[in-house]
Protein backbone atom coordinates (compact mmCIF):
# COMPACT_ATOMS: atom_id res chain seq x y z
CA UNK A 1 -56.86 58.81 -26.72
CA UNK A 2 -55.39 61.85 -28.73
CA UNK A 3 -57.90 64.42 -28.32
CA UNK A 4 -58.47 67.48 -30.98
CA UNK A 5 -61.18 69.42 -32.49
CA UNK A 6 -59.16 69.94 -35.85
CA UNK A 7 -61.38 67.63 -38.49
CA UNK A 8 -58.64 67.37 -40.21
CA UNK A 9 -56.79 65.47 -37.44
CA UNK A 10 -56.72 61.66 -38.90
CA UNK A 11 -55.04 60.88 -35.33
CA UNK A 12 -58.06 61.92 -33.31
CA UNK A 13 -60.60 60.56 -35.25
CA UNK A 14 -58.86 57.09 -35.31
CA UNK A 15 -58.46 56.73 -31.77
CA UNK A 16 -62.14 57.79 -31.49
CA UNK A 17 -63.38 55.32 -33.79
CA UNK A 18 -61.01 52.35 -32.41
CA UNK A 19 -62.26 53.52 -28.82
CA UNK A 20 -65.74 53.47 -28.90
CA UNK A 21 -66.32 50.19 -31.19
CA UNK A 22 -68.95 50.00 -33.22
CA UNK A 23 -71.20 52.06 -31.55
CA UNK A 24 -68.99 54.86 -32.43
CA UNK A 25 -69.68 54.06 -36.60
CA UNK A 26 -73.86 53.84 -35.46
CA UNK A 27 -73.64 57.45 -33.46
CA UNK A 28 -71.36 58.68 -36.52
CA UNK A 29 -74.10 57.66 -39.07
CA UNK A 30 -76.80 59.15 -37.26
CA UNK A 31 -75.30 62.53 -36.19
CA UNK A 32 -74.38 62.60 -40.36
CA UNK A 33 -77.94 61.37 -41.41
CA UNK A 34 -79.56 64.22 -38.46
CA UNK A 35 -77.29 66.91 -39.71
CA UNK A 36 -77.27 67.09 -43.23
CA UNK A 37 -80.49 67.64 -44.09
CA UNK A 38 -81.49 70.44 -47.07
CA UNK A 39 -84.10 72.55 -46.67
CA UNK A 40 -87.33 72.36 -49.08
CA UNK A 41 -88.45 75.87 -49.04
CA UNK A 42 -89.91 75.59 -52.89
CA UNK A 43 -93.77 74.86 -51.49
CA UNK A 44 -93.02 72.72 -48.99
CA UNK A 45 -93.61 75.21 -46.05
CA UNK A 46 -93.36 75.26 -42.39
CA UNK A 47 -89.36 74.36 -42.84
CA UNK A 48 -89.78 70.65 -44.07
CA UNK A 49 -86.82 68.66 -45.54
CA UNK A 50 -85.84 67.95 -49.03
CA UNK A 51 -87.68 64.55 -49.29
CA UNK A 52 -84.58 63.86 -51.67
CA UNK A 53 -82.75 64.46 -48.62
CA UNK A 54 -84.86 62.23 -46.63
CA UNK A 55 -84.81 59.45 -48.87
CA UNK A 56 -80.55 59.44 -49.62
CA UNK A 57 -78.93 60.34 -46.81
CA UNK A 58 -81.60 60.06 -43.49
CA UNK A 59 -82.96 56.71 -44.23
CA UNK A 60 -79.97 54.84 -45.03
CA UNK A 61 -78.17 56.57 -42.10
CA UNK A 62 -80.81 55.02 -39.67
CA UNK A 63 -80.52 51.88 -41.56
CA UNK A 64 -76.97 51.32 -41.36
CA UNK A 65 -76.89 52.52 -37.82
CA UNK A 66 -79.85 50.30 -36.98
CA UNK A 67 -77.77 46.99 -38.29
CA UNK A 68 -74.20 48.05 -36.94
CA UNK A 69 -76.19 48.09 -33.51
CA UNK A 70 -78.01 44.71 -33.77
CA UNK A 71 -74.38 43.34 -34.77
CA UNK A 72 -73.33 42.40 -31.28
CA UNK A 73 -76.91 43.99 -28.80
CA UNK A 74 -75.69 44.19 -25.23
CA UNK A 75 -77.39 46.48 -22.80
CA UNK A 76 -75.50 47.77 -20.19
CA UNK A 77 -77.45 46.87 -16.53
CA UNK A 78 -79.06 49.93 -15.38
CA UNK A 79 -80.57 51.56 -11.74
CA UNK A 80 -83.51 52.62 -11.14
CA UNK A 81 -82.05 56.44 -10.92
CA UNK A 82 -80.13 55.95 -14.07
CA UNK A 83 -80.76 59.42 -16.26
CA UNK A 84 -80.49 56.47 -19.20
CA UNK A 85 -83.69 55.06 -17.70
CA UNK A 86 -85.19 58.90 -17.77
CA UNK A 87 -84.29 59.00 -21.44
CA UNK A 88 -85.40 55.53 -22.20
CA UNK A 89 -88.81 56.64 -20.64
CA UNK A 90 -88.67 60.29 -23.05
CA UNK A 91 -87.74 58.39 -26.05
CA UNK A 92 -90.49 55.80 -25.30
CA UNK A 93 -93.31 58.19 -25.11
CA UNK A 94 -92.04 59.54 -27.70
CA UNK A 95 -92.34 56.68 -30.11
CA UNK A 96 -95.84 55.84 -28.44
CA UNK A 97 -96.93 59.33 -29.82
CA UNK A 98 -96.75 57.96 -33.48
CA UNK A 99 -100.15 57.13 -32.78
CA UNK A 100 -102.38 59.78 -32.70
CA UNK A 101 -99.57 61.94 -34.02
CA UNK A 102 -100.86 64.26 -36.69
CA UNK A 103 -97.79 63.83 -39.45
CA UNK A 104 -97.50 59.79 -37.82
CA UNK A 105 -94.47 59.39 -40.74
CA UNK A 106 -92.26 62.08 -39.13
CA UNK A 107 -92.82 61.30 -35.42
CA UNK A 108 -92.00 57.61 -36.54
CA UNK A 109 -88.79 58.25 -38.11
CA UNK A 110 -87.70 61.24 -35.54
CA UNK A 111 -88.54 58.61 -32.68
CA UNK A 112 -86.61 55.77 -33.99
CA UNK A 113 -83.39 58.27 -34.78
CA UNK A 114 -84.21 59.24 -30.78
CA UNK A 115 -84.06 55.40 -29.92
CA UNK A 116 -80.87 54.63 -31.95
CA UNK A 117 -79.34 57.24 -30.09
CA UNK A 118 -79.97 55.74 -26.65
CA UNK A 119 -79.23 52.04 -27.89
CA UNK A 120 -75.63 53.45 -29.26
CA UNK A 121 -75.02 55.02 -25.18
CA UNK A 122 -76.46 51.95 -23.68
CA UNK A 123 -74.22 49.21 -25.63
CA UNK A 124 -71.35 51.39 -25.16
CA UNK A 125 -71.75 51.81 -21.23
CA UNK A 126 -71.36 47.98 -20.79
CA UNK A 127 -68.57 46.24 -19.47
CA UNK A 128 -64.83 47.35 -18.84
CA UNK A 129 -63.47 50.89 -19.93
CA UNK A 130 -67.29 52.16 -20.13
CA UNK A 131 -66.20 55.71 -19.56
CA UNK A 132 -63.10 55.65 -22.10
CA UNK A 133 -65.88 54.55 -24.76
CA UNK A 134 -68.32 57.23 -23.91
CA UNK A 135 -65.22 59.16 -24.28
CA UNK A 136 -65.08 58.28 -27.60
CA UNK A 137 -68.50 58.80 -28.59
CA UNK A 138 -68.02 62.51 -27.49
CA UNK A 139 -65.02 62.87 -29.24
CA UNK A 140 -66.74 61.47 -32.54
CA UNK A 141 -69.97 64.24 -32.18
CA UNK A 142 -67.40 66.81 -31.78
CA UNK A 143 -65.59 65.82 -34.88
CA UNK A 144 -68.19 65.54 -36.94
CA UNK A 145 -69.62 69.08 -35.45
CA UNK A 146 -66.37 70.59 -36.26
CA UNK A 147 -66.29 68.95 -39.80
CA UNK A 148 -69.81 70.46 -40.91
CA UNK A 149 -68.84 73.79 -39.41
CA UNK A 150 -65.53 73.73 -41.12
CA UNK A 151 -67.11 72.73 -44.86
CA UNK A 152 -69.48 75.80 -44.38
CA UNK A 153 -66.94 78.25 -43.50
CA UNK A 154 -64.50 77.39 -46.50
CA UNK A 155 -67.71 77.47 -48.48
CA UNK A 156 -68.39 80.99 -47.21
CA UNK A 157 -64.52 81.79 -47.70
CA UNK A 158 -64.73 80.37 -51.46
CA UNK A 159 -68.33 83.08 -51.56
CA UNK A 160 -70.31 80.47 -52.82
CA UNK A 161 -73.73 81.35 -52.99
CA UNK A 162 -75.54 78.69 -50.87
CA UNK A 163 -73.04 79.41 -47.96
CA UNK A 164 -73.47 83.52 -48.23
CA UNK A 165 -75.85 85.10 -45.58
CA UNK A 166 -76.35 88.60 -46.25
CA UNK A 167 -76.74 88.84 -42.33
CA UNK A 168 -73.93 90.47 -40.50
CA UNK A 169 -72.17 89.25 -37.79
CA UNK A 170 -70.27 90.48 -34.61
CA UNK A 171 -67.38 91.25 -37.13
CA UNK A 172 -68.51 91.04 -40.32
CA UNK A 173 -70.81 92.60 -42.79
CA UNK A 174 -71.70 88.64 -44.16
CA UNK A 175 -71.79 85.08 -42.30
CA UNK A 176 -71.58 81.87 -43.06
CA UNK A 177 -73.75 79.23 -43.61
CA UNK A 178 -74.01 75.77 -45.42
CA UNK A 179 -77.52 74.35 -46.78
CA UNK A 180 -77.23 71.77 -43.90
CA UNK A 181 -76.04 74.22 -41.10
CA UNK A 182 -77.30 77.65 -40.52
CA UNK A 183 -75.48 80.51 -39.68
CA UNK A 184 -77.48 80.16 -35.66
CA UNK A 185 -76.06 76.65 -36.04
CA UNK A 186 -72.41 77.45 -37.27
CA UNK A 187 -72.33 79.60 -33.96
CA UNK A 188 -73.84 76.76 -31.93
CA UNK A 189 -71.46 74.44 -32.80
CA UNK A 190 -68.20 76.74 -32.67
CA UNK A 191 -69.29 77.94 -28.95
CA UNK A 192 -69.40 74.26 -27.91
CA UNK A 193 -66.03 73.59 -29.08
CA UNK A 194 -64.28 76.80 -27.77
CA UNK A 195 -65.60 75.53 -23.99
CA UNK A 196 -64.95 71.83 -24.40
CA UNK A 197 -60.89 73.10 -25.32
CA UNK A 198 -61.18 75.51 -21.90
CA UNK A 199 -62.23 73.25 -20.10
CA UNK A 200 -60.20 70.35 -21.44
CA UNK A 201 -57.05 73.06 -20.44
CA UNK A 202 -57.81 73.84 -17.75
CA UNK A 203 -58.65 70.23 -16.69
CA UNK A 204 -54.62 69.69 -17.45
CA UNK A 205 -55.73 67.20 -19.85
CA UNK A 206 -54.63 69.42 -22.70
CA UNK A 207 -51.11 71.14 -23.09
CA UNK A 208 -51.64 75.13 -23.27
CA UNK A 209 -49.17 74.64 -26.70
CA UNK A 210 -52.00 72.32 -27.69
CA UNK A 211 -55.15 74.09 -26.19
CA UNK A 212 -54.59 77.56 -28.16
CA UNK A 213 -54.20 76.35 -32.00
CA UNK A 214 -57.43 74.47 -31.49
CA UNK A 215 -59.42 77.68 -29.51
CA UNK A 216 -58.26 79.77 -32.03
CA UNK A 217 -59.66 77.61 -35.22
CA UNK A 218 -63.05 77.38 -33.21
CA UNK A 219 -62.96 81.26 -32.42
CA UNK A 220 -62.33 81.26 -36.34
CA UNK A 221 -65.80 79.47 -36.83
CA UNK A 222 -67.41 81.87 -34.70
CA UNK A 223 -66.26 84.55 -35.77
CA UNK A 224 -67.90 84.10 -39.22
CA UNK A 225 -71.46 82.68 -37.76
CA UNK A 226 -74.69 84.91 -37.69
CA UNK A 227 -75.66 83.75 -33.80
CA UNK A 228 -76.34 86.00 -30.69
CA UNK A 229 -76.91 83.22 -28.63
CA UNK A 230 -74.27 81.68 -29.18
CA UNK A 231 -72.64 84.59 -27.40
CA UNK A 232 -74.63 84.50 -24.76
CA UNK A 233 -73.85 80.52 -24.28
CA UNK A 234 -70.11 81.16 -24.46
CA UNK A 235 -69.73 84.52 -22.01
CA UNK A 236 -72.15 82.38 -19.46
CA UNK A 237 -70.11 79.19 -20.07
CA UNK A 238 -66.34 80.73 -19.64
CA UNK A 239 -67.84 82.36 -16.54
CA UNK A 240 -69.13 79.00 -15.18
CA UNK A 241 -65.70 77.30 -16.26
CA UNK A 242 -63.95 80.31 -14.50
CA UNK A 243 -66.03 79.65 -11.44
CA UNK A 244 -65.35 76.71 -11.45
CA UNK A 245 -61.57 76.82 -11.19
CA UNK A 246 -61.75 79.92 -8.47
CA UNK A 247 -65.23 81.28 -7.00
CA UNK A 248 -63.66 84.27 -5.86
CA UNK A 249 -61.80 85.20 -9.27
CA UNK A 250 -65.38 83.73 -10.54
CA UNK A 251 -67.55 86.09 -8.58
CA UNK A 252 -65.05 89.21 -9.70
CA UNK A 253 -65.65 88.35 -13.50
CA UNK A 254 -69.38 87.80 -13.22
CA UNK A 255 -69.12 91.51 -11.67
CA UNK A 256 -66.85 93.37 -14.16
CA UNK A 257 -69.06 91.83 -17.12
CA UNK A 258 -72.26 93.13 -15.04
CA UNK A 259 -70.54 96.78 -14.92
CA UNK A 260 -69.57 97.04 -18.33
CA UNK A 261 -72.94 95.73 -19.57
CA UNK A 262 -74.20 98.51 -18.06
CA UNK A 263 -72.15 100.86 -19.09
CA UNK A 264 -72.31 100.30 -22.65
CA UNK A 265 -75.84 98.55 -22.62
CA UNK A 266 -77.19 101.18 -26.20
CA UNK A 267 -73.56 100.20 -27.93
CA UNK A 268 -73.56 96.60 -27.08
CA UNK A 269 -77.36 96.67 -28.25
CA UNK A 270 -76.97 98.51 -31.45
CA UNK A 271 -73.90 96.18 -32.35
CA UNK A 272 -76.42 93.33 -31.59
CA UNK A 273 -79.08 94.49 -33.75
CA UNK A 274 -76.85 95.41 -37.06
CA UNK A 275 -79.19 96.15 -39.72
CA UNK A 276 -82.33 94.88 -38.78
CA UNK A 277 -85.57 96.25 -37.75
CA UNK A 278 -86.07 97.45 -34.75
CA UNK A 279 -89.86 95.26 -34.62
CA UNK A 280 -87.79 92.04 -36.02
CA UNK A 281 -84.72 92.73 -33.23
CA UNK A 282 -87.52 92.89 -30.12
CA UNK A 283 -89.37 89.77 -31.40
CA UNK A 284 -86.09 87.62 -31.43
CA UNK A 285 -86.51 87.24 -35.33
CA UNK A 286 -90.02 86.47 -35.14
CA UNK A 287 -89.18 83.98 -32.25
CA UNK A 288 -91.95 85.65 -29.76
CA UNK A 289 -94.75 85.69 -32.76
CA UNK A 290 -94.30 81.96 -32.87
CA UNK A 291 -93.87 80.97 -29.38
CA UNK A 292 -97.03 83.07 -28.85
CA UNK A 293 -98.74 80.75 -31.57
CA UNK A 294 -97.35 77.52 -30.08
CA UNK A 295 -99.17 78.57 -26.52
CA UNK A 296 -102.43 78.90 -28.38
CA UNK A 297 -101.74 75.39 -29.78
CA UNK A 298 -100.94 73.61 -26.50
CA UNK A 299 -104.23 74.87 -25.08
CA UNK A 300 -105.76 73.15 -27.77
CA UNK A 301 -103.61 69.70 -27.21
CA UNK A 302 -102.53 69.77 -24.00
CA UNK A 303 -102.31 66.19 -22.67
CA UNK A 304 -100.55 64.49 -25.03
CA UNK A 305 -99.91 67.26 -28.58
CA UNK A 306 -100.07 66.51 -31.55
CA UNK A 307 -97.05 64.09 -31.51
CA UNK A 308 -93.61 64.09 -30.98
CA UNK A 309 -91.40 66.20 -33.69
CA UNK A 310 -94.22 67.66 -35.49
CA UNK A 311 -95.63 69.97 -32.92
CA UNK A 312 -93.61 73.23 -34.50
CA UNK A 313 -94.67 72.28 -37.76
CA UNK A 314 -97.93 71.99 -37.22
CA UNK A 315 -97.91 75.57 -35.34
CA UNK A 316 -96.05 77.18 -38.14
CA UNK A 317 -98.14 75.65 -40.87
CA UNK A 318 -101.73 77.42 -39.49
CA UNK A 319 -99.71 80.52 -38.79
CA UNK A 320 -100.70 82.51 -41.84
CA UNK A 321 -97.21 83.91 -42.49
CA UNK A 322 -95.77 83.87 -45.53
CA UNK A 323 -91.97 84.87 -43.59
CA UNK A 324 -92.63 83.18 -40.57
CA UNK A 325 -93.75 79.69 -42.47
CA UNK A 326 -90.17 79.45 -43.84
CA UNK A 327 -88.97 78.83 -40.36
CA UNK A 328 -87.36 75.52 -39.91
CA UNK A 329 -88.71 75.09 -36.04
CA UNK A 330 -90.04 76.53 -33.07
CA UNK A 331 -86.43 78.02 -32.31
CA UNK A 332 -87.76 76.41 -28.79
CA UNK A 333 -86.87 73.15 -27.81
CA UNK A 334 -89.22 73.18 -24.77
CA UNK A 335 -92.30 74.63 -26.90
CA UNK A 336 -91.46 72.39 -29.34
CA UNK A 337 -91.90 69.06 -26.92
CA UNK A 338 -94.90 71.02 -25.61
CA UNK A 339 -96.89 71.16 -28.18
CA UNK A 340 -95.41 67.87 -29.78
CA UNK A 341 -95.98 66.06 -26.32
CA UNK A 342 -98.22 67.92 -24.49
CA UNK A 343 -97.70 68.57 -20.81
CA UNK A 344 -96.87 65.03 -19.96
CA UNK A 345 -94.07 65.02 -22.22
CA UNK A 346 -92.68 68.40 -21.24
CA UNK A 347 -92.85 67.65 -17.72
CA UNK A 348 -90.58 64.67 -18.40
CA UNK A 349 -88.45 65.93 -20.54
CA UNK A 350 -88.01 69.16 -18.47
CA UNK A 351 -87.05 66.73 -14.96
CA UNK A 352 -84.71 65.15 -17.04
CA UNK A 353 -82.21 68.45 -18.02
CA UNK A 354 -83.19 69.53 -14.45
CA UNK A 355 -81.73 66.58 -12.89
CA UNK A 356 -78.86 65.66 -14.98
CA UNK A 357 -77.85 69.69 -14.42
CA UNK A 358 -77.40 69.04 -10.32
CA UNK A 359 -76.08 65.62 -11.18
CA UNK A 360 -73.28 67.09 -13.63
CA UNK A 361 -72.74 70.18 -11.16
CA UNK A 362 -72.00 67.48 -8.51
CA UNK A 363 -69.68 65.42 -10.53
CA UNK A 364 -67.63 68.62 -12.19
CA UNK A 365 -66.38 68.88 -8.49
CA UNK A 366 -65.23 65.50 -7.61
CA UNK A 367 -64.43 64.17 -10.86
CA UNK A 368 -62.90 67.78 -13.09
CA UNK A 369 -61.46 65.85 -14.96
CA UNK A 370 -64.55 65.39 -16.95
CA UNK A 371 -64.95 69.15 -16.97
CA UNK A 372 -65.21 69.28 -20.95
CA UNK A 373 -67.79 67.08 -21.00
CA UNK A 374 -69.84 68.67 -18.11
CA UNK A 375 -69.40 72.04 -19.28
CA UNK A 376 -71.65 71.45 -22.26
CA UNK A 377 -74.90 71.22 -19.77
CA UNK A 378 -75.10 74.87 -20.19
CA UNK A 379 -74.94 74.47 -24.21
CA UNK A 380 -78.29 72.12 -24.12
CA UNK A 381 -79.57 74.31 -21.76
CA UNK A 382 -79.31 77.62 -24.41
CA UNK A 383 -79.31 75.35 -27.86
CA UNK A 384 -83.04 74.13 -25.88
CA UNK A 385 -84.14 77.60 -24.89
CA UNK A 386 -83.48 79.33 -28.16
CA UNK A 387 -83.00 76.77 -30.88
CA UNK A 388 -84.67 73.23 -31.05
CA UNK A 389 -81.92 71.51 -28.35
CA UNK A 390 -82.44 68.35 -26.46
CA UNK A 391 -86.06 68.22 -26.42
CA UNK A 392 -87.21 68.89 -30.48
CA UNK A 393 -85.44 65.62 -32.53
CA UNK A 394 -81.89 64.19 -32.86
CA UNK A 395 -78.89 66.26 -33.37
CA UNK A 396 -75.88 66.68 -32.02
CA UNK A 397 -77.02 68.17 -29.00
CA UNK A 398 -78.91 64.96 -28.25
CA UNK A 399 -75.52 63.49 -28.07
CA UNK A 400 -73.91 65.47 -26.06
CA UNK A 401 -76.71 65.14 -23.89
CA UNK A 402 -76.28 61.59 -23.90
CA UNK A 403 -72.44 61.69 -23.20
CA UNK A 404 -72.85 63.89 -20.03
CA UNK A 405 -75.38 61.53 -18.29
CA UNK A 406 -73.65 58.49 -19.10
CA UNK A 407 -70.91 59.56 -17.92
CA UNK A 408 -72.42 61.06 -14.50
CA UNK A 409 -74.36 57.31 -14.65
CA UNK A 410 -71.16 55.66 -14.75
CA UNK A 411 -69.40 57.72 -12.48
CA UNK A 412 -72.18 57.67 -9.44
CA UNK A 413 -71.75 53.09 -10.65
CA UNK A 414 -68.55 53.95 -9.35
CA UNK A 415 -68.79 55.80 -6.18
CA UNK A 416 -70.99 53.30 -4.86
CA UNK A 417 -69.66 51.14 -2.10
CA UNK A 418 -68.43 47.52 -2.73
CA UNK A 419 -71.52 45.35 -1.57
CA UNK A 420 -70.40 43.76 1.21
CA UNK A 421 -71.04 39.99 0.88
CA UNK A 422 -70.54 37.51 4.61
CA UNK A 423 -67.70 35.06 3.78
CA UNK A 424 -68.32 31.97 4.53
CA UNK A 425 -66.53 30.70 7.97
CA UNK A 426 -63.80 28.13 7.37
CA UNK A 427 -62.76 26.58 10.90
CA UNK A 428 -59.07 25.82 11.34
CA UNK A 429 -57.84 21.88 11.82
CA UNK A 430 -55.01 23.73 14.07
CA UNK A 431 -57.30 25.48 16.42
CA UNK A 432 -59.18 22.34 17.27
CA UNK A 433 -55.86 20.58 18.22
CA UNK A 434 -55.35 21.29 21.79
CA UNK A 435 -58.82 20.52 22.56
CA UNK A 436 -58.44 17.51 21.24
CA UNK A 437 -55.04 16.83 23.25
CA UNK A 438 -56.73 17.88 26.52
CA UNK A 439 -59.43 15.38 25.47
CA UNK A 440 -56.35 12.73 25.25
């Protein structure tokens, strides 16, 4: 399978598509139906979505991805430690929560784009070349990551006005953004791909003539986008990649980036803070005044929430804002599922990236060359602690998610010993012979 990050590559994308079958077209509708949602900041408040949005490109996505999957259903068998089994369960409670949810619409349409998801992992993980399929399905989120990011950075090159953020960036007095990807989301997406083409390199699964064209054109994207964190995810991830290859040369790194932290800690904040305030800088944008408020929520909910997906909302709604109520989400994956699911949910949810983080760390070693698909643990991980991640709704990070635990699924399938079944005894006409001619 030719692999590449350029969304331009007609190559890539066909090899993708013919490898993962038709659950490849099902995860491709929903990551497109997830991703390009608008906005509706003209009364709607507390970040909700253009219902014209909702209505022409969500709905029919889950549609056509529901039907492509009922095509040919086969569910791949599963163990009882399967991390499918943990999502199944997530997803589940999830969809239960549609009951006493307090926006039931939503949580119903989030939960069935959460089950899709799964179904799309779990038909693909059946039968012969499972892992060359899930394969595919990785290859697919990343194209379709790279497209969006690539759409709003020629927007933003072109100065069109919905892709202008009068934000700077690490390099630039401006960044990008797109009306379906924000300029926090243009660096999400650009970080992911520069580590998936490390560690695809280094996992000598990618020609260095091949690797650097491809980092370069994601260093591009990021190099436009108005994210911190994504900073943070891709120093922390080239250190664990680096690590990886060579603790010692891993160990030395992690040290030299400690010193000169130090060392220039007021320059490296000031050129982290730009031009805002000092009061909007310490409270992460306003992130702290809203995790604050989603506490005070939970207390109030803290069994079950106030149902899956609609737990920031409902937090940013009573927050009595008027700057804050234009945020989109929690910025917190974990408060989001929190308050959304209560405790039960969180705890769940929480086991799950716990687990699946040993179980990946285990399998980068004796399978590397999976490393680009492993490496992106660390991306949920930040996307979940600072943006809405695994635990908030489906996005891409869902399926990544989903690609790194059925692969480690598959993998551990794999490892397991051949049951060892008693053959049957056949006895021998030949060895009974000279008994019988002693009988004689």
């Amino acid at each position: 399978m030719a692999f590449s990050v350029f969304p331009w590559n007609l190559k890539s994308w066909r090899s993708a598509f013919s490898v993962a079958g038709l659950p490849g077209i099902a995860l491709f509708c929903l990551l497109l139906g997830a991703m390009l949602q608008v906005e509706d900041l003209s009364g709607g408040g507390a970040g909700h979505s253009s219902a014209a949005a909702i209505l022409l490109i969500r709905t029919p996505a889950i549609v056509i991805a529901f039907l492509i999957l009922l095509f040919k259903p086969r569910v791949a068998p599963m163990r009882d430690t399967d991390l499918r089994l943990g999502y199944l369960a997530f997803a589940g409670l999830y969809f239960l929560s549609t009951m006493w949810s307090q926006i039931p619409i939503q949580t119903l349409g989030k939960s069935a784009e959460l089950l899709l998801a799964g179904m799309v992992f779990f038909e693909a993980s059946r039968g012969q070349n499972a892992i060359a399929r899930i394969e595919g399905l990785r290859q697919i989120t990343l194209l379709v990551m790279s497209l969006l990011g690539s759409l709003a950075v020629i927007g933003f090159c072109f100065r069109l006005h919905a892709f202008v953020q009068n934000r700077p960036g690490l390099i630039s007095s401006t960044t990008a953004q797109a009306p379906f990807l924000s300029g926090n989301g243009l660096g999400y997406v650009a970080s992911a791909l520069v580590l998936v083409v490390i560690a695809e390199w280094q996992a000598h699964r990618l020609r260095g003539s091949v690797a650097l064209p491809q980092l370069l054109y994601a260093l591009a994207l990021f190099s436009v986008s108005a994210s911190r964190t994504s900073f943070g995810i891709l120093l922390l991830s080239v250190l664990l990649v680096i690590f990886k290859r060579s603790k010692v040369i891993g160990i030395l790194c992690v040290g030299g980036v400690g010193i000169m932290g130090i060392l220039f800690s007021t320059e490296i904040v000031t050129r982290l803070q730009g031009h805002q305030a000092s009061s909007s800088f310490v409270t992460l944008s306003g992130r702290t005044v809203v995790w604050t408020a989603a506490v005070r929520q939970f207390q109030q909910y803290p069994l079950l929430g106030v149902g899956g997906g609609v737990g920031g909302k409902t937090v940013i709604s009573h927050i009595g804002n008027l700057y804050l109520e234009e945020m989109s989400s929690l910025h917190n994956g974990f408060l989001e599922v929190l308050t959304g699911l209560g405790i039960i949910g969180f705890l769940l949810g929480t086991a799950l990236l716990v687990i699946a983080s040993f179980r990946s760390w285990t399998a980068w070693n004796l399978h590397p060359e999976f490393a680009g698909t492993y490496v992106l643990i660390i991306h949920v991980w930040m996307t979940t602690i600072m943006s809405t991640g695994l635990l908030g709704w489906m996005g891409y990070e869902v399926a990544i998610f989903l690609c790194i635990i059925t692969n480690v699924d598959l993998v551990r399938e794999l490892a397991r010993p051949p049951a060892t079944i008693p053959r049957p005894v056949r006895w021998s006409t030949g060895a009974l012979e000279p008994r019988r001619q002693a009988a004689g």
